[in-house]
C-alpha atoms as a PDB file:
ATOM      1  CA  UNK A   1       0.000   0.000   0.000  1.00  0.00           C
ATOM      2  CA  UNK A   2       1.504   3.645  -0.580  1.00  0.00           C
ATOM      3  CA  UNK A   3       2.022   6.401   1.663  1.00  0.00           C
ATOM      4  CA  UNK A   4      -1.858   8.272   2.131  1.00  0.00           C
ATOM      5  CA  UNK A   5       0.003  11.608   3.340  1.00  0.00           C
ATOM      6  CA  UNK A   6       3.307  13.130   1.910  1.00  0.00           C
ATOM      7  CA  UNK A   7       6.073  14.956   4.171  1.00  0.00           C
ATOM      8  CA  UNK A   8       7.760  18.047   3.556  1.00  0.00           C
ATOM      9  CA  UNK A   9      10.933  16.499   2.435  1.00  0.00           C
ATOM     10  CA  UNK A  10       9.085  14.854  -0.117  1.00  0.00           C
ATOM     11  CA  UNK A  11       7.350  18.270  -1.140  1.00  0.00           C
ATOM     12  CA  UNK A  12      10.641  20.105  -1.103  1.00  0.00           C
ATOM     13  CA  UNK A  13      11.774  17.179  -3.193  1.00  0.00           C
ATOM     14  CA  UNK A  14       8.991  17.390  -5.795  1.00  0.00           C
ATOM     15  CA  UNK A  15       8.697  20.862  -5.667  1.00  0.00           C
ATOM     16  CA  UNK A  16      12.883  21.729  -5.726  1.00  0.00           C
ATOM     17  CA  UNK A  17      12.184  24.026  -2.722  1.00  0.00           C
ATOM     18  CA  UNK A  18      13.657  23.888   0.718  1.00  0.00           C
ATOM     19  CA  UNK A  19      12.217  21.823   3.463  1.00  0.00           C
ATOM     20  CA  UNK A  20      11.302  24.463   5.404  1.00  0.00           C
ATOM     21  CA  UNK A  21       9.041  25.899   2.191  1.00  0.00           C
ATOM     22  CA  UNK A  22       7.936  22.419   1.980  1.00  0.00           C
ATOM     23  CA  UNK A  23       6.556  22.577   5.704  1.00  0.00           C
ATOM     24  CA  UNK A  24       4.608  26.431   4.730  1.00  0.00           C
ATOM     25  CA  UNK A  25       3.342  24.424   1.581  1.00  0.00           C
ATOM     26  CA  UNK A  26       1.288  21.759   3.551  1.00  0.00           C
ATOM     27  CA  UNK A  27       0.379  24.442   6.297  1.00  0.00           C
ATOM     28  CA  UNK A  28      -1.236  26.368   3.747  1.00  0.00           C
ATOM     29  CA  UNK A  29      -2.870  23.371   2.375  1.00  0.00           C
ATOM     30  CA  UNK A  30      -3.345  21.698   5.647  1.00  0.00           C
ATOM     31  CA  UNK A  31      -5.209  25.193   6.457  1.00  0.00           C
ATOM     32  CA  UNK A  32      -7.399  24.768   3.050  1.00  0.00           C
ATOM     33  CA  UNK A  33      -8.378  21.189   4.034  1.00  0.00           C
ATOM     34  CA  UNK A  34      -9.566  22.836   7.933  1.00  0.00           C
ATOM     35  CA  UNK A  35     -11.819  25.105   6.377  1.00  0.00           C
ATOM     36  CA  UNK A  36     -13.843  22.340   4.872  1.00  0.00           C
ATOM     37  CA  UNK A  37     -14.284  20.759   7.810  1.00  0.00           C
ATOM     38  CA  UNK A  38     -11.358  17.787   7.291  1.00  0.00           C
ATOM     39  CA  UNK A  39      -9.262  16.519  10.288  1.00  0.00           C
ATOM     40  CA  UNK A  40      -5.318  17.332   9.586  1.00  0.00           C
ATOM     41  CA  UNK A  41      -1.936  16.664  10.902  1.00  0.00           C
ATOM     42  CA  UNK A  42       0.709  18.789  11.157  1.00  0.00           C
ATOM     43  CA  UNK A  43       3.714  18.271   9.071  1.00  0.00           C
ATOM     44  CA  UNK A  44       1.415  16.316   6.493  1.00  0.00           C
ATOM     45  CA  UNK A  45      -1.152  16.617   3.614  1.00  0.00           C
ATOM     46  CA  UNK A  46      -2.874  13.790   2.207  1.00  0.00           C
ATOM     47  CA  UNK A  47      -0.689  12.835  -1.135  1.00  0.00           C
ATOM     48  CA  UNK A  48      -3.869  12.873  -3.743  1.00  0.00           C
ATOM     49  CA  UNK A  49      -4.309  16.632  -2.127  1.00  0.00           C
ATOM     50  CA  UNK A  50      -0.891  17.719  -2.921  1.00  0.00           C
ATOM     51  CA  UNK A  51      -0.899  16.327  -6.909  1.00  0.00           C
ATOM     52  CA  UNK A  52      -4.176  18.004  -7.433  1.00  0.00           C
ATOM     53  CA  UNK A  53      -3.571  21.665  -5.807  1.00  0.00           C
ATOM     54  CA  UNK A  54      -0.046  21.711  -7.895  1.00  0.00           C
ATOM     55  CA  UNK A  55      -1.792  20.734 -10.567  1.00  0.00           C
ATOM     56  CA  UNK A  56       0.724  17.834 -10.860  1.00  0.00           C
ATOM     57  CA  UNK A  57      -1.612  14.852 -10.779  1.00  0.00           C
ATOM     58  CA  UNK A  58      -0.296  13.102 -14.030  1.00  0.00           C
ATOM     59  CA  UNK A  59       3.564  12.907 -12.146  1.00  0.00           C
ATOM     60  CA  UNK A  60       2.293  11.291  -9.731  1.00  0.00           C
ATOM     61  CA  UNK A  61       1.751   7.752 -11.530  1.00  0.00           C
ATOM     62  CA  UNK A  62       4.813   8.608 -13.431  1.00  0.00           C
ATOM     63  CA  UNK A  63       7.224   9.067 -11.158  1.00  0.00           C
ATOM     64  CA  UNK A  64       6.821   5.652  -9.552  1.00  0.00           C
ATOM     65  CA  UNK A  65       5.970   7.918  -6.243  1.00  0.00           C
ATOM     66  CA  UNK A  66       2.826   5.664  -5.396  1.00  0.00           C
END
């Protein structure tokens, strides 16, 4: 089974940022996902999430990331 949420290093990976952007990244989003009512964890978005609000959904089955 993959990974459901991706990390900041992952997002700073993906996104060829620092990690420390990478943690503002999935605050921001983790904030988006609050508003509609979703439970969150800090330091963690859910994966699907992250491809779609880059607009990066097609590399994530090409990348072999899930």
């Amino acid at each position: 089974m993959s990974k459901l949420l991706i990390t900041a290093a992952e997002v700073a990976e993906i996104m060829d940022c620092s990690e420390r952007h990478g943690y503002k990244l999935i605050q921001e989003m983790n904030g988006e996902l609050k508003a509609k009512g979703y439970i969150t964890r800090a330091g963690r978005v859910p994966r699907k999430y992250f491809f779609e609000r880059t607009g990066l959904s097609g590399q994530e089955e090409t990348n072999g990331e899930v």
